[in-house]
Each structure stands twice: as C-alpha cells, then as structure tokens.
C-alpha atoms as a PDB file:
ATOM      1  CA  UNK A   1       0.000   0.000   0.000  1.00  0.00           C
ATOM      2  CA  UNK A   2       1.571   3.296  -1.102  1.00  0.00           C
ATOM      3  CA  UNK A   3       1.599   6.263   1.526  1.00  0.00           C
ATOM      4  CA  UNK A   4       0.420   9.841   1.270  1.00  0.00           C
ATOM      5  CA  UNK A   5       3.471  12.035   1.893  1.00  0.00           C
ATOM      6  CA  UNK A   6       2.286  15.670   3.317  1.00  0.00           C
ATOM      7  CA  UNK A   7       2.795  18.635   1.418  1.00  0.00           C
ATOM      8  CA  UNK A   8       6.551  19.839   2.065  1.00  0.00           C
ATOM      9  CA  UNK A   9       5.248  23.481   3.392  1.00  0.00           C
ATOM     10  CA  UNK A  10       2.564  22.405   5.441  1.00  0.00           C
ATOM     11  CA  UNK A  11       4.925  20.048   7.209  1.00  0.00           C
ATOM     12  CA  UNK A  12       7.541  22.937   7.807  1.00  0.00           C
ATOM     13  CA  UNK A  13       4.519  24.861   9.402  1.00  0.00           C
ATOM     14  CA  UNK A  14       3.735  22.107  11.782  1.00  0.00           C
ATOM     15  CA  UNK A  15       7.263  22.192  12.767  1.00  0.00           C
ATOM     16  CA  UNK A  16       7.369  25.970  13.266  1.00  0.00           C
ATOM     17  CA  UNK A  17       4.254  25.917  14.952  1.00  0.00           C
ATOM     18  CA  UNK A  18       5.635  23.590  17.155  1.00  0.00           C
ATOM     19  CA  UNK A  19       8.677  25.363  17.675  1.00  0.00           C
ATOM     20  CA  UNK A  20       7.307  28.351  18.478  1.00  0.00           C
ATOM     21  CA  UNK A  21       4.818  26.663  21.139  1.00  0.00           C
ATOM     22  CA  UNK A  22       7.660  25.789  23.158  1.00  0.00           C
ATOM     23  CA  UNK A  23       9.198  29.142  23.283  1.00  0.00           C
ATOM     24  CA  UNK A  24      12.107  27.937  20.863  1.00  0.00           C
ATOM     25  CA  UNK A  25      13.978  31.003  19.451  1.00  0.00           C
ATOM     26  CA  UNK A  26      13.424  31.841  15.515  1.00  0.00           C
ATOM     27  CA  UNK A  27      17.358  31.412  14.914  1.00  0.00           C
ATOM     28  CA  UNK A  28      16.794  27.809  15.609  1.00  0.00           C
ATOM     29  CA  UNK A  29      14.833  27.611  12.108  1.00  0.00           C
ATOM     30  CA  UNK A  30      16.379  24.921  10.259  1.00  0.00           C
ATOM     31  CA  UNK A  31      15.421  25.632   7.033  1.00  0.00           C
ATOM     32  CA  UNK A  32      17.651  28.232   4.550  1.00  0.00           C
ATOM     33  CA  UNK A  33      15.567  28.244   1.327  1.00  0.00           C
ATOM     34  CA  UNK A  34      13.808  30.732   1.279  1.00  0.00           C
ATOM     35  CA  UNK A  35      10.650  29.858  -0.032  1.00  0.00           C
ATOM     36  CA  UNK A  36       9.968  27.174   2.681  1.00  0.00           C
ATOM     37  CA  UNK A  37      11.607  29.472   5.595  1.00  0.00           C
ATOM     38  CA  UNK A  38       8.574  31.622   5.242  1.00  0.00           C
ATOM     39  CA  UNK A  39       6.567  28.618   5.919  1.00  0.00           C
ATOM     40  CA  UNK A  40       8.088  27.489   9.053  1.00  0.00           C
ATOM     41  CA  UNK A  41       8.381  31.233  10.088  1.00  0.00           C
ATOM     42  CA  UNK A  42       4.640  31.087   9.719  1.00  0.00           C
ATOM     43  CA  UNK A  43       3.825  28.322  11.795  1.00  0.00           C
ATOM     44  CA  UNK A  44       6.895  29.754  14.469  1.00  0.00           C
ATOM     45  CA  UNK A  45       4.879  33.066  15.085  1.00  0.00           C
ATOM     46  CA  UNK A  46       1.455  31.109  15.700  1.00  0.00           C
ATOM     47  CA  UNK A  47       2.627  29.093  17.919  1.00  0.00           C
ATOM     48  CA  UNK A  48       4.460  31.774  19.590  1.00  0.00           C
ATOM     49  CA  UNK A  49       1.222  33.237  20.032  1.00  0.00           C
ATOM     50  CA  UNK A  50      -0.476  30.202  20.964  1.00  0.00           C
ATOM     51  CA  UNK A  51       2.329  30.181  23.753  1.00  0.00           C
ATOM     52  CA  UNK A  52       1.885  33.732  24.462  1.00  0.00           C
ATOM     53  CA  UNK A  53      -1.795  32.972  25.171  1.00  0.00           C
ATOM     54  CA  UNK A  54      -1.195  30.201  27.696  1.00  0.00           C
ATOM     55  CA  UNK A  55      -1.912  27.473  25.379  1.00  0.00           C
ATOM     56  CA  UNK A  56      -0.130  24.350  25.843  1.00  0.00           C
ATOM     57  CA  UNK A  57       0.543  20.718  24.399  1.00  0.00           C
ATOM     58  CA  UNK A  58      -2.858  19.113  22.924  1.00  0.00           C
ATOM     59  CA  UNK A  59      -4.882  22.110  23.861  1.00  0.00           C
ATOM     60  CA  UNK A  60      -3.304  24.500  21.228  1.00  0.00           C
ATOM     61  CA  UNK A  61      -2.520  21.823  18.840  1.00  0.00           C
ATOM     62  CA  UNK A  62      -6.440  21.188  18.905  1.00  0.00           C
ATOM     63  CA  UNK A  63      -7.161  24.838  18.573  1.00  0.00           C
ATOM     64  CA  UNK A  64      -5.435  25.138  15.555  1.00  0.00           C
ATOM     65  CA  UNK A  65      -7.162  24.563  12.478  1.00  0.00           C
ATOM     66  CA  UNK A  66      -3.998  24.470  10.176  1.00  0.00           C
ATOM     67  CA  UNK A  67      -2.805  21.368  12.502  1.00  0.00           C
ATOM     68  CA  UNK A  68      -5.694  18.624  11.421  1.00  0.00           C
END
C-alpha cells in the first residue's frame, strides 16, 4: 500500500508551529531556502502566540485549524 506524503510546506509549518509553542527562538529555524523558511516562520509566530496565550501541548494543537 503506497503512503500519502504531506505537502513539504505544510509540514515545515507544523514544525514551526511547534517550535514556536515551546518558546524555541526563531534562529533555531532549520530551514535556509527561502521559499519554505517563510513557511516554518509562519507556523513559528502562531505558535508563539499560541504560547503567548497560555496554550499548551494538545490544547493549542487542537485549537489550531492548520494542525488537522
């Protein structure tokens, strides 16, 4: 049985997204293309906010539509 692989950018979003929920710094984006930096930047300041907003874990992963 073949497997779906997920779209490249929304992948780097999760990441950033779940970066950014655990107060990881944006320097510690891993990513130097351009293109798909923007993407994990993305998902780095939502989940910064996310963070910001007391959201934690499951809770904020939930929340977030982008994330199901």
């Amino acid at each position: 049985m073949k497997t779906q692989k997920r779209d490249k950018t929304s992948t780097l979003f999760n990441r950033g997204f779940q970066a950014g929920l655990s107060g990881k710094s944006r320097d510690d984006c891993p990513v130097k293309v351009i293109e798909l930096r923007t993407h994990w930047m993305s998902g780095w300041r939502q989940g910064r906010e996310a963070h910001w907003n007391g959201m934690t874990g499951v809770s904020a992963i939930q929340a977030h539509p982008a994330l199901h």
